[in-house]
Structure formats: C-alpha cells, structure tokens
PDB file of N, CA and C in Angstrom:
ATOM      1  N   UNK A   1     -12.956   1.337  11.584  1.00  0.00           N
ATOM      2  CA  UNK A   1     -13.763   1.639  10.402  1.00  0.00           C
ATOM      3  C   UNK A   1     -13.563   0.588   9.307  1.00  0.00           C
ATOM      4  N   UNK A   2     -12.932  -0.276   9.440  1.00  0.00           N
ATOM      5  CA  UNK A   2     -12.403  -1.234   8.821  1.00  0.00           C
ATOM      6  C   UNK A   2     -11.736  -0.903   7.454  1.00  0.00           C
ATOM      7  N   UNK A   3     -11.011   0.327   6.918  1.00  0.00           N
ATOM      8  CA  UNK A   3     -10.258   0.636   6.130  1.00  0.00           C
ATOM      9  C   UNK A   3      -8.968   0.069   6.473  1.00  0.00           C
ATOM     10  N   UNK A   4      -7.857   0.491   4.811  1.00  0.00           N
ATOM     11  CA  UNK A   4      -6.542   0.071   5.169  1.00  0.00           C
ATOM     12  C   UNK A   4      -5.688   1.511   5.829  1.00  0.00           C
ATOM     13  N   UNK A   5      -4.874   1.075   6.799  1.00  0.00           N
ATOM     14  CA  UNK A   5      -4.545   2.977   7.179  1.00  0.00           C
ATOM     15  C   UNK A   5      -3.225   2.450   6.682  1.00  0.00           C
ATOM     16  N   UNK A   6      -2.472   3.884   6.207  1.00  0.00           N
ATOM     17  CA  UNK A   6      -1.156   4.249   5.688  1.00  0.00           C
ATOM     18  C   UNK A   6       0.063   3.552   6.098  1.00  0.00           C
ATOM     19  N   UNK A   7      -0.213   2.602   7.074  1.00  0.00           N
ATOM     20  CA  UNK A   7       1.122   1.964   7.383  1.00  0.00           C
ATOM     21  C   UNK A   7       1.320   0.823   6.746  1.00  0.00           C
ATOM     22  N   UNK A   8       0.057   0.355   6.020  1.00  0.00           N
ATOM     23  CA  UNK A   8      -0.312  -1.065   5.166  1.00  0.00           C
ATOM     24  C   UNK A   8       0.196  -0.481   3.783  1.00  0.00           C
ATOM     25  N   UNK A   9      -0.310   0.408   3.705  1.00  0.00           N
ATOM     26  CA  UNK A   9       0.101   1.127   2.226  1.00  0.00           C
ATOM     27  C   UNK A   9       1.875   0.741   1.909  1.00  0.00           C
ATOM     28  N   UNK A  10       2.250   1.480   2.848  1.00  0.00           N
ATOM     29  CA  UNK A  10       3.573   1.528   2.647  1.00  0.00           C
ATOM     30  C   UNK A  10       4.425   0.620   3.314  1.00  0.00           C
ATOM     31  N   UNK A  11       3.690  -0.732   3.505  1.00  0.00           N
ATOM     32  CA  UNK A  11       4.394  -1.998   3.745  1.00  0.00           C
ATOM     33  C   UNK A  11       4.008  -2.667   2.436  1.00  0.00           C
ATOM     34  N   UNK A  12       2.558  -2.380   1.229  1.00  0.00           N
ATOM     35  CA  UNK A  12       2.784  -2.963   0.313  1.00  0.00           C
ATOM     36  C   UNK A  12       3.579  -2.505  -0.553  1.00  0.00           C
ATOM     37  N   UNK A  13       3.778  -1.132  -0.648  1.00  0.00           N
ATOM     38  CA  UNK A  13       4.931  -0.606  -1.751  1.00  0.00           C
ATOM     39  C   UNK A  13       6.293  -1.022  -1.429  1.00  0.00           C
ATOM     40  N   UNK A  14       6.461  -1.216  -0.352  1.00  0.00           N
ATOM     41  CA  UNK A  14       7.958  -1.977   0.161  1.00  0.00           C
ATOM     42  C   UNK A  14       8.185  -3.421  -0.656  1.00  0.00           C
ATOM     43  N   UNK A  15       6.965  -4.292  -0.239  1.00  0.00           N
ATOM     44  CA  UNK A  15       6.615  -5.773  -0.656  1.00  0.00           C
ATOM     45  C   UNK A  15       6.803  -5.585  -2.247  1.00  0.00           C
ATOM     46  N   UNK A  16       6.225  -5.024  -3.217  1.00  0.00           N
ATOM     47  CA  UNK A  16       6.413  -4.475  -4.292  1.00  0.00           C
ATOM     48  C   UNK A  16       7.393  -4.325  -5.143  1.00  0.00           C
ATOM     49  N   UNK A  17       8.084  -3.290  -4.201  1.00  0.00           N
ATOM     50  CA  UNK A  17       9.536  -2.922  -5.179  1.00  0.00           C
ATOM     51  C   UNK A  17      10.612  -3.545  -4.889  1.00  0.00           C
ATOM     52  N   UNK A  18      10.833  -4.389  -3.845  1.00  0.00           N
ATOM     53  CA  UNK A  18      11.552  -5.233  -3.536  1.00  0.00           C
ATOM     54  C   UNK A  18      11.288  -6.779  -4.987  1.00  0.00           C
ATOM     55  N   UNK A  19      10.310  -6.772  -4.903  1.00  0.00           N
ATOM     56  CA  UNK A  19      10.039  -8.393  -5.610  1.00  0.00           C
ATOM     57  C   UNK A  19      10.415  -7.591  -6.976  1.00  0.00           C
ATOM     58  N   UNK A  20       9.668  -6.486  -7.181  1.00  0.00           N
ATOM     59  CA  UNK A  20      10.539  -6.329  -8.613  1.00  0.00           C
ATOM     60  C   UNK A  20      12.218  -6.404  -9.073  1.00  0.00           C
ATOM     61  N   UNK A  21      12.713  -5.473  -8.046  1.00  0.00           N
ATOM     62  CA  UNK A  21      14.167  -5.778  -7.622  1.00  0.00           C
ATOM     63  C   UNK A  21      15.003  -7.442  -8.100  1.00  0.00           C
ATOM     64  N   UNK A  22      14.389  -7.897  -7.179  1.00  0.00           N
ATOM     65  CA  UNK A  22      14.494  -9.465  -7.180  1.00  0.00           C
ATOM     66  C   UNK A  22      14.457 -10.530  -8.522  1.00  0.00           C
ATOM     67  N   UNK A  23      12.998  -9.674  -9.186  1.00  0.00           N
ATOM     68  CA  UNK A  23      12.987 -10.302 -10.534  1.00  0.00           C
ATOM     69  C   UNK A  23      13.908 -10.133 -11.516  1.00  0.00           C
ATOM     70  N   UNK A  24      14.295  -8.637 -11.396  1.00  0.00           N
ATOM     71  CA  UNK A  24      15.344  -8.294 -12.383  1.00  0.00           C
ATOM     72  C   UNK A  24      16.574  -8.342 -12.127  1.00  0.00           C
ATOM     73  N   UNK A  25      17.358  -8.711 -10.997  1.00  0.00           N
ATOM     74  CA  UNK A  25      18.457  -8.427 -10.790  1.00  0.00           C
ATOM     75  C   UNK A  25      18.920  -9.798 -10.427  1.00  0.00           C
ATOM     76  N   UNK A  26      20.521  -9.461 -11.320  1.00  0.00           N
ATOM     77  CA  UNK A  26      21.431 -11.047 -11.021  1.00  0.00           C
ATOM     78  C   UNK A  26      21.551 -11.129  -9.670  1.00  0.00           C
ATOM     79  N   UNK A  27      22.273 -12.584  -9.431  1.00  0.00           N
ATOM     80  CA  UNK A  27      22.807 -13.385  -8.123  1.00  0.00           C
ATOM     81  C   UNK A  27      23.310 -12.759  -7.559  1.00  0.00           C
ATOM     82  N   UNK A  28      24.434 -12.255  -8.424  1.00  0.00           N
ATOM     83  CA  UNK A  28      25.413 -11.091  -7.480  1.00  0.00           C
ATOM     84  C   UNK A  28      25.155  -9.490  -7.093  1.00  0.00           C
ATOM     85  N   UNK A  29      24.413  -8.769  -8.058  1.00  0.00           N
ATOM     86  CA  UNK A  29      23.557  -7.666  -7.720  1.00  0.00           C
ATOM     87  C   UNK A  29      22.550  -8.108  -6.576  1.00  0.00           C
ATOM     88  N   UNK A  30      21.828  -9.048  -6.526  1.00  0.00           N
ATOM     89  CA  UNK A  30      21.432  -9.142  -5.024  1.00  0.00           C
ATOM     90  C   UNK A  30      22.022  -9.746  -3.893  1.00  0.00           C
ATOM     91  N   UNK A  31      23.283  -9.736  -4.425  1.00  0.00           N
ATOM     92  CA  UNK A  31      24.086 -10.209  -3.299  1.00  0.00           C
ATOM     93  C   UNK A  31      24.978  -9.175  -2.593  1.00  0.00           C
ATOM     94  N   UNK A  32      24.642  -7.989  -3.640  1.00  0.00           N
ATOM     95  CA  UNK A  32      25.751  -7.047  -3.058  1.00  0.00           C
ATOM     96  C   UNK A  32      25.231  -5.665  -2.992  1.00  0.00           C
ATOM     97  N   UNK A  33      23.551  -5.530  -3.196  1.00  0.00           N
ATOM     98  CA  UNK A  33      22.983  -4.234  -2.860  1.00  0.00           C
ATOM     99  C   UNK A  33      21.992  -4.434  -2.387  1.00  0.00           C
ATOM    100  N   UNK A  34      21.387  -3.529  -1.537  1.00  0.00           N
ATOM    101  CA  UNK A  34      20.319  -4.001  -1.028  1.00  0.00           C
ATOM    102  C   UNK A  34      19.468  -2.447  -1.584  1.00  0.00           C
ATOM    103  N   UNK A  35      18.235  -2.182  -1.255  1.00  0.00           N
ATOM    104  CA  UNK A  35      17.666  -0.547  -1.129  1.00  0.00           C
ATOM    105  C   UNK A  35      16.846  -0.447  -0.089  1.00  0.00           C
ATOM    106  N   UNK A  36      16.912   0.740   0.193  1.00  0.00           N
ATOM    107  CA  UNK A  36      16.350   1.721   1.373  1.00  0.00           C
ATOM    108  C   UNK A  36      15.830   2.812   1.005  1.00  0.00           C
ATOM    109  N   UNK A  37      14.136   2.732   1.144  1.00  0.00           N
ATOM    110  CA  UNK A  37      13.287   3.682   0.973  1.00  0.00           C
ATOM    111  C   UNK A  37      13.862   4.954   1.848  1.00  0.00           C
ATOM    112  N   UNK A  38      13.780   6.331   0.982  1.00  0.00           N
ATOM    113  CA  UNK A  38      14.077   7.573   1.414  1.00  0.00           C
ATOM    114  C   UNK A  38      13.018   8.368   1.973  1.00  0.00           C
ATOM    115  N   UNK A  39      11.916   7.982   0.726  1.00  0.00           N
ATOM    116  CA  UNK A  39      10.759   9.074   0.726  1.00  0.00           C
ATOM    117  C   UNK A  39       9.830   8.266   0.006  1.00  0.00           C
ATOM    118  N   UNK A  40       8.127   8.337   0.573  1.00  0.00           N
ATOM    119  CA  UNK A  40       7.279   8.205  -0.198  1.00  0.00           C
ATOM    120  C   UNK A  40       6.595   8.944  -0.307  1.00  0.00           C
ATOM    121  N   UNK A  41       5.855   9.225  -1.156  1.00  0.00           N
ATOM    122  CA  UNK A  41       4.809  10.194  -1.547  1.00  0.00           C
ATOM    123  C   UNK A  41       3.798   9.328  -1.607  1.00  0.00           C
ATOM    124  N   UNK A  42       1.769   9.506  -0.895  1.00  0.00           N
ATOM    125  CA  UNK A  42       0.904   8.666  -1.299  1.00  0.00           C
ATOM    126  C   UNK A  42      -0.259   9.579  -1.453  1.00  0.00           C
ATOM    127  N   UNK A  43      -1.087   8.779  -2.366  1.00  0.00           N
ATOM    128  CA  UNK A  43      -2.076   9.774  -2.835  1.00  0.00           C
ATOM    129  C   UNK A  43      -2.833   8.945  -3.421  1.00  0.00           C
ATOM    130  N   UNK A  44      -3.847   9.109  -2.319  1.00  0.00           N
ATOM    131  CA  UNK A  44      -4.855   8.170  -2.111  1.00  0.00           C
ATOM    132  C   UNK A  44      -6.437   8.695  -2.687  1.00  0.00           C
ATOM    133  N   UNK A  45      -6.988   8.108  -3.544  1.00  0.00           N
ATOM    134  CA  UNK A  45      -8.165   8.153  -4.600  1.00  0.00           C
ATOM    135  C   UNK A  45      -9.487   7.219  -3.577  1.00  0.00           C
ATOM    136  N   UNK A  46      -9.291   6.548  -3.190  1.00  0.00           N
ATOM    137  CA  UNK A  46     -10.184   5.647  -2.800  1.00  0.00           C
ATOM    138  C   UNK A  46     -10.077   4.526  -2.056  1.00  0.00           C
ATOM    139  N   UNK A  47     -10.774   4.195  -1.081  1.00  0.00           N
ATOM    140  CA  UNK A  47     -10.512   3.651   0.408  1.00  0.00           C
ATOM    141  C   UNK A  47     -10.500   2.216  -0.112  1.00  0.00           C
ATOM    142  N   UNK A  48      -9.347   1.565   0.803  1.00  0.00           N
ATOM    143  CA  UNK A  48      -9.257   0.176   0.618  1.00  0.00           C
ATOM    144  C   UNK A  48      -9.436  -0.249   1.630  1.00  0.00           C
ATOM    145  N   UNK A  49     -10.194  -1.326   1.657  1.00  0.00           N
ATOM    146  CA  UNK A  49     -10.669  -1.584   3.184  1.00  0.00           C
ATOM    147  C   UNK A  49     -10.263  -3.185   3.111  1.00  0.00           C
ATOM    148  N   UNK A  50     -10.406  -3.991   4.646  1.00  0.00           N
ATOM    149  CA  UNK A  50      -9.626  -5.238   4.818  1.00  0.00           C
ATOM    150  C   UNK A  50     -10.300  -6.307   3.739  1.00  0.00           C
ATOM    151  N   UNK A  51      -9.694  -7.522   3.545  1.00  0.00           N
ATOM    152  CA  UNK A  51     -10.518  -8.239   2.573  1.00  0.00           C
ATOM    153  C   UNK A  51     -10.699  -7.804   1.021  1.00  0.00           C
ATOM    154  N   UNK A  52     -10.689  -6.936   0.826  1.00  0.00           N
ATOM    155  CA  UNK A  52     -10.650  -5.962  -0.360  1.00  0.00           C
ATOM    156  C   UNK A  52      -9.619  -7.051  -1.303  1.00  0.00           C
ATOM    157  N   UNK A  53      -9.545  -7.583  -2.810  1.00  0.00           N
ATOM    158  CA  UNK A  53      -8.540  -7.742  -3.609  1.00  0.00           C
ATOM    159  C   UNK A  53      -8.342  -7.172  -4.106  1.00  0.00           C
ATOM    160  N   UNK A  54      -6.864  -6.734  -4.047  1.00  0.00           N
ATOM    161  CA  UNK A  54      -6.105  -5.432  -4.904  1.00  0.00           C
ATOM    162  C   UNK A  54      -5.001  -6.197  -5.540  1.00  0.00           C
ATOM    163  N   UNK A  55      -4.264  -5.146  -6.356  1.00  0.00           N
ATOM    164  CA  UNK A  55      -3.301  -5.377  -6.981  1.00  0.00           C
ATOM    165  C   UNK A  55      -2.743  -4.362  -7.486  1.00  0.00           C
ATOM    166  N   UNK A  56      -1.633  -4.510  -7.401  1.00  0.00           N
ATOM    167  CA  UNK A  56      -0.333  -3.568  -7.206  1.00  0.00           C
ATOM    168  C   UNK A  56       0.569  -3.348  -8.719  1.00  0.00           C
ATOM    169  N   UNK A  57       0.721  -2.125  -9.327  1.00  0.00           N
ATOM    170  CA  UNK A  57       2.167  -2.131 -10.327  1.00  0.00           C
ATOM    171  C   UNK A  57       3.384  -1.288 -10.032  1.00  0.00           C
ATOM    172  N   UNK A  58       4.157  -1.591 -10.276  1.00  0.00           N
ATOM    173  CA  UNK A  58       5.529  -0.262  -9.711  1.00  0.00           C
ATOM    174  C   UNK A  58       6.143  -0.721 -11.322  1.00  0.00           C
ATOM    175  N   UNK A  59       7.059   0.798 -11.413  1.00  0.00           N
ATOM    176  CA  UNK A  59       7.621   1.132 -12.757  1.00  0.00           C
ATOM    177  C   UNK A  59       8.586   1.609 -12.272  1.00  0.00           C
ATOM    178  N   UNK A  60       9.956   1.882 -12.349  1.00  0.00           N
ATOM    179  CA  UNK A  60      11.130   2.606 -12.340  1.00  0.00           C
ATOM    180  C   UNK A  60      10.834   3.726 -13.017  1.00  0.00           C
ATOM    181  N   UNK A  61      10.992   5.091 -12.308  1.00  0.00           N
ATOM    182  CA  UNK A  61      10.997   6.404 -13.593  1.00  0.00           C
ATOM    183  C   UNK A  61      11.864   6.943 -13.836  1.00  0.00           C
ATOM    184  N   UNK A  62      12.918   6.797 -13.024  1.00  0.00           N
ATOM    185  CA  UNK A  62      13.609   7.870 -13.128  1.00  0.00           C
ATOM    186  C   UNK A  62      15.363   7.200 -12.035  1.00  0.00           C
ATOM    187  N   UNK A  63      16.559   8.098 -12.243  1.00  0.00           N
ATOM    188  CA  UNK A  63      17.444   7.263 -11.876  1.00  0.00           C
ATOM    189  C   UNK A  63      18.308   8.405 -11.382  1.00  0.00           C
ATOM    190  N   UNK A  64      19.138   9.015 -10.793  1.00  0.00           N
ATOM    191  CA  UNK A  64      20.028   9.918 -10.183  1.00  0.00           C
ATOM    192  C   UNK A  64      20.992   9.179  -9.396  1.00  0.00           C
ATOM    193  N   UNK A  65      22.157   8.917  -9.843  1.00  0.00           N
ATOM    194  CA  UNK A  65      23.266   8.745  -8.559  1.00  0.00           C
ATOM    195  C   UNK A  65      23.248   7.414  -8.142  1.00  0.00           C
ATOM    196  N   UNK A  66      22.817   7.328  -6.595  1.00  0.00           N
ATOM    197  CA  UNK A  66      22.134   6.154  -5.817  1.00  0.00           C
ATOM    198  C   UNK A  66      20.591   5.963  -5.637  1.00  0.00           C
ATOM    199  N   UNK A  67      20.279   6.775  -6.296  1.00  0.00           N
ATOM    200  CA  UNK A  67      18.798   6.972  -6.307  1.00  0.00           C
ATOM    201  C   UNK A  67      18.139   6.629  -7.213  1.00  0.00           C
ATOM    202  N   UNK A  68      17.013   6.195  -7.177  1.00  0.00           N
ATOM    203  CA  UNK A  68      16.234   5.184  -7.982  1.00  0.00           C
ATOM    204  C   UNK A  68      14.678   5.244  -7.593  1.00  0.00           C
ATOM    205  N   UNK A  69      13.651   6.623  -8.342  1.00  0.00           N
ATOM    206  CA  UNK A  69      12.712   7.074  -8.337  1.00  0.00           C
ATOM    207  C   UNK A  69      10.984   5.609  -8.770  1.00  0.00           C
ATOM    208  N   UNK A  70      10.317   6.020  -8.223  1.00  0.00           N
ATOM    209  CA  UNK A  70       9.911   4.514  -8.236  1.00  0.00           C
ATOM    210  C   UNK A  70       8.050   4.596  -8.040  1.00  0.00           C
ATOM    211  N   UNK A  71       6.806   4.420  -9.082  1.00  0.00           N
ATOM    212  CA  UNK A  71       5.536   4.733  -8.985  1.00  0.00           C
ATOM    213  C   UNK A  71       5.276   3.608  -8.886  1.00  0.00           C
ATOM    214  N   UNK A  72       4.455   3.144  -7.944  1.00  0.00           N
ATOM    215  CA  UNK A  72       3.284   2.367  -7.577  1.00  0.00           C
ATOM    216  C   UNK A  72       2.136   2.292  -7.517  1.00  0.00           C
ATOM    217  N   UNK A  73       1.406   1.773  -8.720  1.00  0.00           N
ATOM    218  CA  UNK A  73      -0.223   1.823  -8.355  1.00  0.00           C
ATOM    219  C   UNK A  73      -1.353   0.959  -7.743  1.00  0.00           C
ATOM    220  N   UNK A  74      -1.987   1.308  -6.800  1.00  0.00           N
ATOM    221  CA  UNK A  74      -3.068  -0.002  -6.138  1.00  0.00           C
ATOM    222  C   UNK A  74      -3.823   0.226  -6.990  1.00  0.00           C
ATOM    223  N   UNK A  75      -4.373  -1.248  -7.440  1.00  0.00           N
ATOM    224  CA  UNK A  75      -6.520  -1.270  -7.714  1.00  0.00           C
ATOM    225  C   UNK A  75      -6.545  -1.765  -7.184  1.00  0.00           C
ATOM    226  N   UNK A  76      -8.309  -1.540  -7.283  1.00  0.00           N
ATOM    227  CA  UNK A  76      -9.265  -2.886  -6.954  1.00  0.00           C
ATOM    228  C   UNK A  76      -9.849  -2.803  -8.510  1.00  0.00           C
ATOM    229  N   UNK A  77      -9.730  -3.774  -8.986  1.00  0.00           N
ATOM    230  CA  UNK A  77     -10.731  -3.576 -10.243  1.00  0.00           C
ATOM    231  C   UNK A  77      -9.976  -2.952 -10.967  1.00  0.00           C
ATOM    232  N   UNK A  78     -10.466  -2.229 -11.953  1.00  0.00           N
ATOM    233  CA  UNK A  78     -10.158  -1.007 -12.703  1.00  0.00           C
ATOM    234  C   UNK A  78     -10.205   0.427 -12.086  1.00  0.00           C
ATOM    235  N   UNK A  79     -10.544   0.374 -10.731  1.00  0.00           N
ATOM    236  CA  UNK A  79     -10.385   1.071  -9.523  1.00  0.00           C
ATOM    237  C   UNK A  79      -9.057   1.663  -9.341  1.00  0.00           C
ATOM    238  N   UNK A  80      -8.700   3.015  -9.315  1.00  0.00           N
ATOM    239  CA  UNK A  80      -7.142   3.459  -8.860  1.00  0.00           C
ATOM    240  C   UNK A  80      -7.402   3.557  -7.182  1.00  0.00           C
ATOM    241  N   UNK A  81      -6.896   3.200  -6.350  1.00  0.00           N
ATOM    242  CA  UNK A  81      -7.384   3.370  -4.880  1.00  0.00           C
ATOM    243  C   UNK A  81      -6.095   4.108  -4.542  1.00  0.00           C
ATOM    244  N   UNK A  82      -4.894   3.673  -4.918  1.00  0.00           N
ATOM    245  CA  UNK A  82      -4.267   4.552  -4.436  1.00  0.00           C
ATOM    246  C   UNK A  82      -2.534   4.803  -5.601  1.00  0.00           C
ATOM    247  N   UNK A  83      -1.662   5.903  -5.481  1.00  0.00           N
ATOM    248  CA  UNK A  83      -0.849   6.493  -6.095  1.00  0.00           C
ATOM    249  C   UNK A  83       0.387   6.266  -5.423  1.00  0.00           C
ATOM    250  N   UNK A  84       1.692   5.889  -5.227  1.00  0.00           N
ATOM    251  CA  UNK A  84       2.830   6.588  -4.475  1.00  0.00           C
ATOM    252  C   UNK A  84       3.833   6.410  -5.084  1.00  0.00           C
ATOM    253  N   UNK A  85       4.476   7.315  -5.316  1.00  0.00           N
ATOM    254  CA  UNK A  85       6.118   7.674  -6.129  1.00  0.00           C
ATOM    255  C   UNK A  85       6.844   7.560  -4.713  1.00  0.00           C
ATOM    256  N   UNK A  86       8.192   6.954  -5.070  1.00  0.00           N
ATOM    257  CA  UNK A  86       8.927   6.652  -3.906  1.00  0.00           C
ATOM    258  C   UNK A  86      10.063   6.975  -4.161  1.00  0.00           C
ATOM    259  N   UNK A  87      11.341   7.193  -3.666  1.00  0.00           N
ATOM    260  CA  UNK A  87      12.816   7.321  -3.880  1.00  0.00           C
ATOM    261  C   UNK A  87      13.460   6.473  -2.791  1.00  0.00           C
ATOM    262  N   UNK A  88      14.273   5.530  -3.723  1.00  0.00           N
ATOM    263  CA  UNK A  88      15.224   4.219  -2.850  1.00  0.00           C
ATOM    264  C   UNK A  88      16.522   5.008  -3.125  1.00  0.00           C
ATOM    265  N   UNK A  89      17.484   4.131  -2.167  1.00  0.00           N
ATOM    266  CA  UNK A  89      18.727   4.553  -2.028  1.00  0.00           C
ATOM    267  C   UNK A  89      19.630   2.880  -2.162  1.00  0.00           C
ATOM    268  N   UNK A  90      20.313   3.007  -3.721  1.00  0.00           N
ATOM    269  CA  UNK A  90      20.809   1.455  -3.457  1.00  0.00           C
ATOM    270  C   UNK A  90      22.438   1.376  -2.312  1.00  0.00           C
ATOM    271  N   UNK A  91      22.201   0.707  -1.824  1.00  0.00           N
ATOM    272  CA  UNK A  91      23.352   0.308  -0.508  1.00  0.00           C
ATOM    273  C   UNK A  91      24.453  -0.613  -0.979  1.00  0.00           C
ATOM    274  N   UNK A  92      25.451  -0.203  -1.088  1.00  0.00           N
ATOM    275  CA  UNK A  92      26.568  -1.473  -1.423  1.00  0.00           C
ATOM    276  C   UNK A  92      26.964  -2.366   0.151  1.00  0.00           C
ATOM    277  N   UNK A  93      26.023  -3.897  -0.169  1.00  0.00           N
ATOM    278  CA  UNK A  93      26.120  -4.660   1.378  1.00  0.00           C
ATOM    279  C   UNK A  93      27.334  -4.641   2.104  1.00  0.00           C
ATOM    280  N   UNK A  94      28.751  -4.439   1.089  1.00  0.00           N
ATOM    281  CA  UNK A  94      30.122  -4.829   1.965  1.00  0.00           C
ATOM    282  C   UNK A  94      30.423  -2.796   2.221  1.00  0.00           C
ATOM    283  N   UNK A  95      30.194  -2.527   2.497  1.00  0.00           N
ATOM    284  CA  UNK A  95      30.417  -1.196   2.851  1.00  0.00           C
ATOM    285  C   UNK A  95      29.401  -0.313   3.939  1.00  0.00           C
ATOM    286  N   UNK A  96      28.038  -0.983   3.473  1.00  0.00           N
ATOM    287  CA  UNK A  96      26.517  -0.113   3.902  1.00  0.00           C
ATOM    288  C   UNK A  96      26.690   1.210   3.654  1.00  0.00           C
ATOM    289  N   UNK A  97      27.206   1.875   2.215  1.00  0.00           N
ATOM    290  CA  UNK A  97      27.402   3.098   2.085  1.00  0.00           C
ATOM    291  C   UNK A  97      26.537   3.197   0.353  1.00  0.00           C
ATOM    292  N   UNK A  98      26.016   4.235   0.324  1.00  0.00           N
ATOM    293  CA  UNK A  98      25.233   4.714  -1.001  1.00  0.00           C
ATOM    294  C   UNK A  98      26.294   4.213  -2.177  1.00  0.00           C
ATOM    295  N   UNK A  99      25.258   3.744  -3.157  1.00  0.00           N
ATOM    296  CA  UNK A  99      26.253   3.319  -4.492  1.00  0.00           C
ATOM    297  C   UNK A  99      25.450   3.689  -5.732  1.00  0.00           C
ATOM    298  N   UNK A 100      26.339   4.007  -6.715  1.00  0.00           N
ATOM    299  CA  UNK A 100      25.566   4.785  -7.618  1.00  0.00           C
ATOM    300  C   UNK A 100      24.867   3.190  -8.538  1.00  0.00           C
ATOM    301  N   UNK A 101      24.154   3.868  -9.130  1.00  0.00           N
ATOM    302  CA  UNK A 101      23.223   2.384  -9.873  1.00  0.00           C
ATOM    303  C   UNK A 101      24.251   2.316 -11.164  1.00  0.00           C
ATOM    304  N   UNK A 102      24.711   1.193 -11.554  1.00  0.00           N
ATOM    305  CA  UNK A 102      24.869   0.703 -12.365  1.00  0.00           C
ATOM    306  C   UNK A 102      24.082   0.787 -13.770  1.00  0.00           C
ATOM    307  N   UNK A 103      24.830   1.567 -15.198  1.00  0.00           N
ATOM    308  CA  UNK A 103      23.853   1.394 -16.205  1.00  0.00           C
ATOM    309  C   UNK A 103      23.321  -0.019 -16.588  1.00  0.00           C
ATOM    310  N   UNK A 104      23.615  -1.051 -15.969  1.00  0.00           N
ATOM    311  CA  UNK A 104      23.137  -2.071 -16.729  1.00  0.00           C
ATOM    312  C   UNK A 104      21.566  -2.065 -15.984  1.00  0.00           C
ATOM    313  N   UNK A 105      21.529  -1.741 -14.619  1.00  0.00           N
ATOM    314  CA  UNK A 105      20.349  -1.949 -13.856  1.00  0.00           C
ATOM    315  C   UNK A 105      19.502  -0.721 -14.270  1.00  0.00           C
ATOM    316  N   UNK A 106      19.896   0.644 -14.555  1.00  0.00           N
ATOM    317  CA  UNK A 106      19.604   1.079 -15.109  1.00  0.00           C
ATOM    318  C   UNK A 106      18.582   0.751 -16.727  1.00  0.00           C
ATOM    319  N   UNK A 107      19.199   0.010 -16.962  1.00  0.00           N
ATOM    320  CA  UNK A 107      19.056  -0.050 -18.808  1.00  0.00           C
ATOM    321  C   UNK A 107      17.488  -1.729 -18.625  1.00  0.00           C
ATOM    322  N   UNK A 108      18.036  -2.062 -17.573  1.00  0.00           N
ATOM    323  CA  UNK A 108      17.053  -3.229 -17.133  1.00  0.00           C
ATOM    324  C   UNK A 108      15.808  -2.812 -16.459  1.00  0.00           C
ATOM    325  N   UNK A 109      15.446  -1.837 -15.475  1.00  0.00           N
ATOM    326  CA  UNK A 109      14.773  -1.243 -14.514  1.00  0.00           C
ATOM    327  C   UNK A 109      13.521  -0.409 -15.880  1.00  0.00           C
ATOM    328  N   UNK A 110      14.578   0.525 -16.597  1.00  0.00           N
ATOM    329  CA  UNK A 110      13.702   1.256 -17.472  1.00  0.00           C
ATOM    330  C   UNK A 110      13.092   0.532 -18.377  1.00  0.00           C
ATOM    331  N   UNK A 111      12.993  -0.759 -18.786  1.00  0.00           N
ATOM    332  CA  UNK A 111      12.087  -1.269 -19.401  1.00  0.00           C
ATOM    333  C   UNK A 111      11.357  -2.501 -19.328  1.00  0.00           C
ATOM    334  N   UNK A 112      10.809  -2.261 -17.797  1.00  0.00           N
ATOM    335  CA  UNK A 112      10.603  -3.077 -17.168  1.00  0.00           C
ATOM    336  C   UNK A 112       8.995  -2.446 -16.074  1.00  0.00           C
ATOM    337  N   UNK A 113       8.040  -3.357 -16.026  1.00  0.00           N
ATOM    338  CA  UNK A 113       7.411  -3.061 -14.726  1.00  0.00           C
ATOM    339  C   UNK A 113       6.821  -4.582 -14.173  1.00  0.00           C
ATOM    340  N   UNK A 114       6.288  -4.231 -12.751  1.00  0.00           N
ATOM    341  CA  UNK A 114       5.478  -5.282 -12.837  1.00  0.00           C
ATOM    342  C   UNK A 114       4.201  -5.345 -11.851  1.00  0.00           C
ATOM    343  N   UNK A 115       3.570  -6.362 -12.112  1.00  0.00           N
ATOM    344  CA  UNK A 115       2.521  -6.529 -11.368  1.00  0.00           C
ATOM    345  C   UNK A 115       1.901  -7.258 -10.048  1.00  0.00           C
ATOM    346  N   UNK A 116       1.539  -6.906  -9.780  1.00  0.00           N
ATOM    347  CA  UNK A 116       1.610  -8.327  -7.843  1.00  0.00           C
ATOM    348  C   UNK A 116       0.094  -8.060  -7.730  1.00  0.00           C
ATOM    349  N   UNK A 117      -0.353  -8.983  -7.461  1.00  0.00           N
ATOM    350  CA  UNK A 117      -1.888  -9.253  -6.804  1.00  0.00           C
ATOM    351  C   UNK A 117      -1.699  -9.810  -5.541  1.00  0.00           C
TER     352      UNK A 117
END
C-alpha cells in the first residue's frame, strides 16, 4: 500500500532519542551509559507513506530511577502523523546493569528538545 508500517516508526524514534542523547551528553556519559527502550506507546493521526518528508521532535518528560520517559513527534508539514511516548532504561556499560540518571542529565535533558528532519 505503500505506507510506513510500525517497525519504521519505531526505528525512527530509536534514531531520534539516541542523537538527542548524543547531543547532550559528555565524553564520558557516553562512554559509560548506553539506553534501552522498555516501552513505546504510538499513536498514529495520519499515514506516512514512503518518500514522504517528515520530521521528527523528542522532549524528555519525565525521569524515575533508571528511567527516562521520552515524547516524540512526526510531521509532515504542520501535519501531526504520528505521537509516541517511550520509556528508556539508562545501562551503566561496565556493569550492563540499570543506573539511576544522574541530576546533572537530568537538569540537562529537562530543558532541552530537539529536532531531526
């Protein structure tokens, strides 16, 4: 049918919150955590189909523990096509065991979003 199906979706929200990650976080914070999607939630307004230019925002909302709550929005246009709130789990690399977030990433994350085309 030439739409995007749900597995694209949630390879761009991956692509997404990772690069935000990346933007905000020091040498050594990405040297020593990684995250791992738990859960997404998607909620989809309107069909994106191949070829289509979209563009993507994710925001940090929210923070618990090792957990790190996380909204993503697709357009096209001024188009909402699609919605998904996500929950990551940050990983300490020398252990591979859950680590609680740091207020500084914290204090960085919450006032922060960004955008990807």
């Amino acid at each position: 049918m030439g739409h995007v199906n749900n597995a694209v979706y949630l390879s761009w929200v991956q692509d997404v919150v990772v690069k935000h990650w990346a933007g905000l976080a020091s040498d050594v914070e990405l040297a020593t955590t990684i995250w791992v999607a738990i859960k997404h939630e998607i909620t989809y307004r309107r069909p994106a189909f191949l070829g289509d230019a979209l563009s993507a925002t994710v925001a940090a909302t929210g923070f618990q523990g090792a957990k790190a709550m996380f909204d993503t929005v697709i357009r096209r246009g001024d188009q909402i096509v699609a919605e998904i709130r996500s929950v990551w789990c940050s990983i300490d690399t020398a252990t591979r065991r859950p680590k609680r977030v740091a207020q500084e990433v914290v204090r960085r994350f919450s006032n922060a979003s960004l955008g990807v085309a």
